[in-house]
Each structure stands twice: as C-alpha cells, then as structure tokens.
C-alpha atoms as a PDB file:
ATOM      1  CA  UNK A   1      16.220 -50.366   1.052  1.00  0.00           C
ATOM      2  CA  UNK A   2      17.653 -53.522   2.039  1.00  0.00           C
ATOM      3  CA  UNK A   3      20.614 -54.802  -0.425  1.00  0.00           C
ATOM      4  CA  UNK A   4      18.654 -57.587  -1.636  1.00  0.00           C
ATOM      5  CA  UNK A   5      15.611 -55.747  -2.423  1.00  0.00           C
ATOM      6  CA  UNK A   6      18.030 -53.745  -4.181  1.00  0.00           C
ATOM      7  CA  UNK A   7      19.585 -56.272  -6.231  1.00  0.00           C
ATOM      8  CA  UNK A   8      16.151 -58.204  -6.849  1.00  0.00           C
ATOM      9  CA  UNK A   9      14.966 -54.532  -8.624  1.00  0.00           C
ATOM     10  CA  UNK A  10      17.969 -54.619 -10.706  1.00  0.00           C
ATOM     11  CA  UNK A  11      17.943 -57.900 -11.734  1.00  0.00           C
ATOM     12  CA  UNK A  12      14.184 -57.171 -12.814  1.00  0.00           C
ATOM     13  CA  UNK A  13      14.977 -54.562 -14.353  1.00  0.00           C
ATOM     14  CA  UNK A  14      17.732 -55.964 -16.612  1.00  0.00           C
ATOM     15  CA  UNK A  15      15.980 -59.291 -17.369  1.00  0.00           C
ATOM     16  CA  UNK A  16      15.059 -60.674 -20.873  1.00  0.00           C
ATOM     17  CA  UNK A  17      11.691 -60.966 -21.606  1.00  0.00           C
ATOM     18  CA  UNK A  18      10.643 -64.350 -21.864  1.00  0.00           C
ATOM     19  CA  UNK A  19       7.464 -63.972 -24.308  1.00  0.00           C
ATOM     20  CA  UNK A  20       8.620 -61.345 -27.002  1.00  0.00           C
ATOM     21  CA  UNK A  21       5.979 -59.125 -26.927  1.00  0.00           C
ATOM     22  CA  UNK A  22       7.170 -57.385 -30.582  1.00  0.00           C
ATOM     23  CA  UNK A  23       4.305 -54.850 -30.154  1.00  0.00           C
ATOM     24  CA  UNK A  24       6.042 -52.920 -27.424  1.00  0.00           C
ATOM     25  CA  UNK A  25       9.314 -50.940 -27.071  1.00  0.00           C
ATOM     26  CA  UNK A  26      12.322 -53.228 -25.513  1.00  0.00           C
ATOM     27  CA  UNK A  27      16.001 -53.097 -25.206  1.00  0.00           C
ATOM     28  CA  UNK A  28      18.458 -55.520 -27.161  1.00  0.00           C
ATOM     29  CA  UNK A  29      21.609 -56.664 -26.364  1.00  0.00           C
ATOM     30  CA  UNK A  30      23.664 -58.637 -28.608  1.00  0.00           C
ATOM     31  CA  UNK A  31      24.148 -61.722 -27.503  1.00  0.00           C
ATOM     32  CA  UNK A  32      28.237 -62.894 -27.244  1.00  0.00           C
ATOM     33  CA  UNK A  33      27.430 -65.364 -30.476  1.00  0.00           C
ATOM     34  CA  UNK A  34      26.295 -62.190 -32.624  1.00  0.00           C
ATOM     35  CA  UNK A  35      29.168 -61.735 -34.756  1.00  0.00           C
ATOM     36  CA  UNK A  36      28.679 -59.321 -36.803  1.00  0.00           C
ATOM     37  CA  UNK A  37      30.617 -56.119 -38.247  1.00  0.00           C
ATOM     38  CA  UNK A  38      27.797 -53.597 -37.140  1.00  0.00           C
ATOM     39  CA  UNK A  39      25.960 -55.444 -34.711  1.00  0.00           C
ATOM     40  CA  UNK A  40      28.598 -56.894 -32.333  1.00  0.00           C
ATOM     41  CA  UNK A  41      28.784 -56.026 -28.907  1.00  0.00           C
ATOM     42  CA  UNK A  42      25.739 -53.395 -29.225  1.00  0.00           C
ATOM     43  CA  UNK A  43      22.999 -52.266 -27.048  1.00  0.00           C
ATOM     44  CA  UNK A  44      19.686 -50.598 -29.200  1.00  0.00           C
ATOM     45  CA  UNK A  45      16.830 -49.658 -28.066  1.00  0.00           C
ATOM     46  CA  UNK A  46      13.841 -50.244 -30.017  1.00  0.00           C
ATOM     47  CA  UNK A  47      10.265 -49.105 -30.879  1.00  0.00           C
ATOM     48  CA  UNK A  48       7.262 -50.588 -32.919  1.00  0.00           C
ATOM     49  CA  UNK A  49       6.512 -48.852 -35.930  1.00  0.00           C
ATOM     50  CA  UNK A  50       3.295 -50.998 -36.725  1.00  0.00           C
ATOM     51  CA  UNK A  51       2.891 -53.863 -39.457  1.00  0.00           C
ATOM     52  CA  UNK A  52       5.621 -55.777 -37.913  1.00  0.00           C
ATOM     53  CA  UNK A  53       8.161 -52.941 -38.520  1.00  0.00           C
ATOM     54  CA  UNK A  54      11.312 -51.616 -35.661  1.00  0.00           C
ATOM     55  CA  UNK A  55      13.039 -48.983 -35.423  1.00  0.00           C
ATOM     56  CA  UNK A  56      16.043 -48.285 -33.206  1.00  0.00           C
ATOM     57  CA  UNK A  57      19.079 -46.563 -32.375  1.00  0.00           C
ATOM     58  CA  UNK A  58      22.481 -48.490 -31.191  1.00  0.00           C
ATOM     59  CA  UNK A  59      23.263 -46.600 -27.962  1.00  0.00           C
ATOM     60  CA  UNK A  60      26.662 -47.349 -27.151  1.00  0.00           C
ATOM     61  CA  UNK A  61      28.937 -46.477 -30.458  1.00  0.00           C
ATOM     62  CA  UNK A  62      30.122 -42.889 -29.629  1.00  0.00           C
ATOM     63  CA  UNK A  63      32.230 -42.016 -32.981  1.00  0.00           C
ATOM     64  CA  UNK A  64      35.272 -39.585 -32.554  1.00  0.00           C
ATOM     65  CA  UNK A  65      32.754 -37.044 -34.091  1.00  0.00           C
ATOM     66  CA  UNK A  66      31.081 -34.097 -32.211  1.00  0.00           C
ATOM     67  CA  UNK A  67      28.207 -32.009 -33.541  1.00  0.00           C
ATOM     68  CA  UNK A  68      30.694 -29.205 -33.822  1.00  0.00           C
ATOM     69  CA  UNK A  69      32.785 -31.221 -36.038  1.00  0.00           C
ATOM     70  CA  UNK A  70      29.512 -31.970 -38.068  1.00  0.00           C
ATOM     71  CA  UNK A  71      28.540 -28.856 -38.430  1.00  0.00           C
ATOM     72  CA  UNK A  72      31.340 -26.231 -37.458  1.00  0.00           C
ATOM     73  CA  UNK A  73      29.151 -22.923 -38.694  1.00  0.00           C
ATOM     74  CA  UNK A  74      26.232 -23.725 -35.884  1.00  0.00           C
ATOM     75  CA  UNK A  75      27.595 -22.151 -32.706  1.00  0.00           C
ATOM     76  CA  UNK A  76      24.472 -24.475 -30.700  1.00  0.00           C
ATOM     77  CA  UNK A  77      26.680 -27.711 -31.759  1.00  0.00           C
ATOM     78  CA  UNK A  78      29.693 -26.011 -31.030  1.00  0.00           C
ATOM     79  CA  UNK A  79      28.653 -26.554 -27.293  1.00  0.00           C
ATOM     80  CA  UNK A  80      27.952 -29.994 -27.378  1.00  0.00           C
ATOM     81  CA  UNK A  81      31.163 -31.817 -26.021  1.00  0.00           C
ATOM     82  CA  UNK A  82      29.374 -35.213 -25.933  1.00  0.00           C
ATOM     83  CA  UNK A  83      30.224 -37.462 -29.213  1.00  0.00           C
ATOM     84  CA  UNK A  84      27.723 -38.183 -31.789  1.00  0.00           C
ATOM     85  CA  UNK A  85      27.042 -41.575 -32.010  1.00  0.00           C
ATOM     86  CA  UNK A  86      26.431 -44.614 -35.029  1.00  0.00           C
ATOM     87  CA  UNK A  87      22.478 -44.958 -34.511  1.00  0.00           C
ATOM     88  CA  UNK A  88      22.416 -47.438 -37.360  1.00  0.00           C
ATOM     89  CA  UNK A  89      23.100 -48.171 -40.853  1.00  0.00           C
ATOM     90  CA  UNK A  90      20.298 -46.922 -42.081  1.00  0.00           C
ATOM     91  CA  UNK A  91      20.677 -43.392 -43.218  1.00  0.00           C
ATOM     92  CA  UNK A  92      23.845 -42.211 -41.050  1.00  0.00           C
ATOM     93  CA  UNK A  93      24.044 -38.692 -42.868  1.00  0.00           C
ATOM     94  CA  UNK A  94      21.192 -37.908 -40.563  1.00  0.00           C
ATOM     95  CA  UNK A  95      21.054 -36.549 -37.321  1.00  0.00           C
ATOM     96  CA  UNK A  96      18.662 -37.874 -34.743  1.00  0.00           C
ATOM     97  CA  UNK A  97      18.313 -36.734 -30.992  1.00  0.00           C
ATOM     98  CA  UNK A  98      17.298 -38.986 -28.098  1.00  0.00           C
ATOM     99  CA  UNK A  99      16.019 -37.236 -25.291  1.00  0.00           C
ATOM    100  CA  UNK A 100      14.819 -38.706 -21.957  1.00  0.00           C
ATOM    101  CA  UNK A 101      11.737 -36.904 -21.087  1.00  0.00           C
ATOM    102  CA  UNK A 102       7.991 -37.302 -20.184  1.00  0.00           C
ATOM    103  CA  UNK A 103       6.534 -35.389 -22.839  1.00  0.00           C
ATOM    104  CA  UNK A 104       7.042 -35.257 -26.788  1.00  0.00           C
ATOM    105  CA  UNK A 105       9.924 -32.842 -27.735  1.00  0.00           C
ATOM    106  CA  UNK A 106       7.621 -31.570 -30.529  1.00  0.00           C
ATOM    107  CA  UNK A 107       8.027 -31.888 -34.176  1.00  0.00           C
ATOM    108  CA  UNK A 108       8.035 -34.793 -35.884  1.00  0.00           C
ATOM    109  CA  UNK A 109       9.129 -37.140 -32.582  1.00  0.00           C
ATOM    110  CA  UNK A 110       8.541 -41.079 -32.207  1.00  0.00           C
ATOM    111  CA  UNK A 111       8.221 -41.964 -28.611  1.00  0.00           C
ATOM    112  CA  UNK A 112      10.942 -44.813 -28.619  1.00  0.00           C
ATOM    113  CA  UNK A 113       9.638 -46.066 -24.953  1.00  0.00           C
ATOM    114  CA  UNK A 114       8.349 -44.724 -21.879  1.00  0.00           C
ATOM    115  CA  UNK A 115      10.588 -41.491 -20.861  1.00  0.00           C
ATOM    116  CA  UNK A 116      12.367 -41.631 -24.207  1.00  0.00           C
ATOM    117  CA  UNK A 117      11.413 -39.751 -27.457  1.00  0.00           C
ATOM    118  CA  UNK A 118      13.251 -39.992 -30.597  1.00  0.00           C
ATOM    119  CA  UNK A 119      13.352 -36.454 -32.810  1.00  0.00           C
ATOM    120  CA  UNK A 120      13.355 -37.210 -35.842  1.00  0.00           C
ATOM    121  CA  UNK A 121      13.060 -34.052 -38.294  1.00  0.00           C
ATOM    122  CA  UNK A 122      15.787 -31.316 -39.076  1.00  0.00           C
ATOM    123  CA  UNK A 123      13.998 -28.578 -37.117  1.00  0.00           C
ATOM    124  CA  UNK A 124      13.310 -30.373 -33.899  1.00  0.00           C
ATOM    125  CA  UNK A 125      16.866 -31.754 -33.326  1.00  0.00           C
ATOM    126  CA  UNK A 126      17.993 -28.092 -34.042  1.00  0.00           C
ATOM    127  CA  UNK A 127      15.714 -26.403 -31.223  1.00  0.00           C
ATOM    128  CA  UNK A 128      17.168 -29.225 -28.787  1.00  0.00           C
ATOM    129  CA  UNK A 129      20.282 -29.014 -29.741  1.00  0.00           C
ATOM    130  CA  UNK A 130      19.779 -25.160 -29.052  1.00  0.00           C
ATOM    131  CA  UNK A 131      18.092 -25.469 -26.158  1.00  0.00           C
ATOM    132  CA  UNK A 132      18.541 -28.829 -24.253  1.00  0.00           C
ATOM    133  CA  UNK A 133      21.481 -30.534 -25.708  1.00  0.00           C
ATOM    134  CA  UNK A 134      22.408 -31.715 -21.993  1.00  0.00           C
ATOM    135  CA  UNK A 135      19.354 -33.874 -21.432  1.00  0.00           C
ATOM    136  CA  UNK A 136      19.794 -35.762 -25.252  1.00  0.00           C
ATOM    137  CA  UNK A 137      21.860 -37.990 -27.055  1.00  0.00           C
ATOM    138  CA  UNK A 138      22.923 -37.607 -30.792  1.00  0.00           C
ATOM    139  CA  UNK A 139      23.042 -40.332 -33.409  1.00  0.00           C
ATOM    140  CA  UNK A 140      23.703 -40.298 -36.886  1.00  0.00           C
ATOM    141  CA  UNK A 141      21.381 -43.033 -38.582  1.00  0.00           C
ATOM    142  CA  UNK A 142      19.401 -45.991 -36.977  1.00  0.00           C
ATOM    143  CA  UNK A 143      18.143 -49.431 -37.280  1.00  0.00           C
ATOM    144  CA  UNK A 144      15.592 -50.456 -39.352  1.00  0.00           C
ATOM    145  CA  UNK A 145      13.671 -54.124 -39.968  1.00  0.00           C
ATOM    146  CA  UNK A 146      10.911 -55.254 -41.831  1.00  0.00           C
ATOM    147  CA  UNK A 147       8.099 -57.075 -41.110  1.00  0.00           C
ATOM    148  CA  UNK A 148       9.871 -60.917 -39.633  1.00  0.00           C
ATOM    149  CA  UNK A 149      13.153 -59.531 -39.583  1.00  0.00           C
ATOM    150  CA  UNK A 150      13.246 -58.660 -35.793  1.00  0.00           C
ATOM    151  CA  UNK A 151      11.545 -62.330 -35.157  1.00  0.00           C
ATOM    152  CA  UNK A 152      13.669 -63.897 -36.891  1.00  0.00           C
ATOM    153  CA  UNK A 153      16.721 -62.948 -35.652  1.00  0.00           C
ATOM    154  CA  UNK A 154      15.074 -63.042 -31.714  1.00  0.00           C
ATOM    155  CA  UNK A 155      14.568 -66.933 -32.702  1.00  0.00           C
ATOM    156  CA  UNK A 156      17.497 -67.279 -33.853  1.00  0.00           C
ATOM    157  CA  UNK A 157      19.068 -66.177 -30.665  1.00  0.00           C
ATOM    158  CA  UNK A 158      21.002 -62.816 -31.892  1.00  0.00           C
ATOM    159  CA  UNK A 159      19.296 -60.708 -29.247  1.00  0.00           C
ATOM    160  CA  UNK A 160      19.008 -60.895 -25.103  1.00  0.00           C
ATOM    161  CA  UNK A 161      15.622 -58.588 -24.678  1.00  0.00           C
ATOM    162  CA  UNK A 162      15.299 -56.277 -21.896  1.00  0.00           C
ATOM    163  CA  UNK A 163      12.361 -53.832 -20.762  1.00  0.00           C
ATOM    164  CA  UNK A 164      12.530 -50.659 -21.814  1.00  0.00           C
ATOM    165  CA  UNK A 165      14.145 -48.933 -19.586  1.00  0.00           C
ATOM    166  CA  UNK A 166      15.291 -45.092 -20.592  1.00  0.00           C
ATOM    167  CA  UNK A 167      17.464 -44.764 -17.720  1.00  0.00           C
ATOM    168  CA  UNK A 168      19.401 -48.100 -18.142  1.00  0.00           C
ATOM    169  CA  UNK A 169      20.826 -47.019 -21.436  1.00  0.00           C
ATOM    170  CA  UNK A 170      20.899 -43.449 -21.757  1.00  0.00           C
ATOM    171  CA  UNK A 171      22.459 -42.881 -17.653  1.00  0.00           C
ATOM    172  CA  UNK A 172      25.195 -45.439 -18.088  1.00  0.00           C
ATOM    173  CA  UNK A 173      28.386 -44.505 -20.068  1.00  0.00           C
ATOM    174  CA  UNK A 174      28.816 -46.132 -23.215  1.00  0.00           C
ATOM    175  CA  UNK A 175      31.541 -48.323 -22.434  1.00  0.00           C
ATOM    176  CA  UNK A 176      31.247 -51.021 -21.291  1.00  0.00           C
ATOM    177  CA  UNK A 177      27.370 -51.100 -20.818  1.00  0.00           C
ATOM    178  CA  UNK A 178      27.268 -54.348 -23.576  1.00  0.00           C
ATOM    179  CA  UNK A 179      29.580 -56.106 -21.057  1.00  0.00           C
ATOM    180  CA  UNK A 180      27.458 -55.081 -18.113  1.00  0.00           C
ATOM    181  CA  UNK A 181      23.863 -56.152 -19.625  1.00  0.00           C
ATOM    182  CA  UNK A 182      25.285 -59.196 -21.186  1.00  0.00           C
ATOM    183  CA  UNK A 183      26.664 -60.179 -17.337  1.00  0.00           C
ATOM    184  CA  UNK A 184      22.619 -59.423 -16.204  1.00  0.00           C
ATOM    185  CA  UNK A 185      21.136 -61.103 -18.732  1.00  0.00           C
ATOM    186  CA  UNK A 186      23.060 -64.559 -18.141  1.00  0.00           C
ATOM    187  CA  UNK A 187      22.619 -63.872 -14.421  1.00  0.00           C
ATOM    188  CA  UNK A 188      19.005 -63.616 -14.790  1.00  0.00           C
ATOM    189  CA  UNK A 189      18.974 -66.304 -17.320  1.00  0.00           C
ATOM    190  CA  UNK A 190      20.235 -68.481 -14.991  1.00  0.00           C
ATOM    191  CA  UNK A 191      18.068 -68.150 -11.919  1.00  0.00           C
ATOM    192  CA  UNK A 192      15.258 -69.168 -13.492  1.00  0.00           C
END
C-alpha cells in the first residue's frame, strides 16, 4: 500500500462528520475550547438509545484502580492488570465492560458501534471478566444525555465527531489518544 493511500485511509478514518447523523454510533473528541472538569481532553464513544437519547463511555481516563482493587475477594479480577476506567458520571459505582467483538457478548449488551458491544448487567461483565478479560475494557459509569442535549452541545462546538471506529479507540493507549485525534481532526478540518 502506497504511503499516501495509507495516510488518505487514516485521515478518513479520523475525520469529523460533517452532517451529524445523531441516529448512528460516532466517536467524540473534545474539542481544545471544552473546558470542563469531566469533559476536558476526553475521547467517548457513543451510541443511540432512541428518542433523541446517547449513551457513552469516556475511553481514555484509566483511574489508579484495578478490578482487583474493586473487588479483592473475586480471584477473575484479580487477573486483570489493566486499570478500570471513569466511563462517565453517570452511575460510576457500576461496572461496565467494553468488548471489541462481532457478536453480542450475551446478557443484557448494547451494541455501542460496529465491532463494539457494551455489557451492561452484573452477570455478563462477570462471565467476561472470567473468561475474556483480555479482549475488554472496564469502566465504572458512563455518559448519559437527553433528548437535545447531544445537539446542543455538537452546535455549540464542544465535540469534533468521528466514525465509529472500535479499533481507533479501544487499540490505542489511553494517553495521549485526545492529543492524537484532536491533531486529525484539525488536519482533516483543514483540507477541506
């Protein structure tokens, strides 16, 4: 594949949506003029719940907790090195697993985009936690708006929106990946 092919399928990749299409998954960035004590600096992805509600999960907060911390009698999360990450304000006693996968995880799972399901009951992020930890992330609480919230704050400029792309957030370390899809999102913004 020739380098600019290569950089052309990037740059698609990472580009803000032009016509927010609020019906279908996407990625947000914050945009450098969010300031804001949660939302600064984050990456979420997010999912249509119907009626003009979101939900969605900041993916790139690890906290200095682990799942063994969390929960130091279950010897699954005792094996899970990677840290458990703020998902949101919205109910952060609560576990949630993001796994990248084709198929539904089982239980009571929302798929968050293509190749990315969100488990979302007790019993569900237990078995993968059990059984698959490696191929999830874990969050404690998410993101939730109401019907005009997410519109709003896309016309008020909060956001940069990016396709859904599982791979983009969930392969690329936390660190600096706000940094890194802010950079795309200007440089895409700007070719246009």
């Amino acid at each position: 594949m020739t380098r600019a092919l290569l950089l052309a399928l990037v740059l698609f990749a990472a580009a803000p949506l032009r016509a927010q299409d609020l019906s279908q998954p996407m990625i947000l960035v914050a945009t450098p003029e969010l300031v804001d004590s949660i939302y600064s600096r984050t990456v979420l992805v997010v999912s249509p719940l119907g009626g003009g509600e979101h939900i969605g999960f900041i993916v790139n907060r690890p906290t200095e907790l682990t799942l063994g911390k969390i929960f130091p009698e279950d010897a699954g999360s005792q094996k899970v090195r990677e840290p458990v990450y703020l998902g949101g304000p919205v109910r952060p006693e609560l576990i949630f697993a993001l796994v990248e996968r084709a198929t539904s995880p089982g239980g009571k799972s929302l798929p968050v985009m293509p190749g990315l399901y969100a488990a979302i009951e007790q019993k569900t992020v237990d078995k993968i936690i059990r059984d698959q930890p490696s191929d999830a992330r874990f969050f404690a609480g998410f993101v939730a708006w109401q019907p005009g919230e997410l519109s709003d704050e896309l016309k008020n400029g909060a956001w940069y929106v990016l396709a859904p792309d599982a791979h983009l957030v969930l392969d690329n370390p936390a660190p600096g990946l706000w940094q890194e899809l802010v950079r795309r999102s200007q440089m895409s913004a700007n070719a246009i």
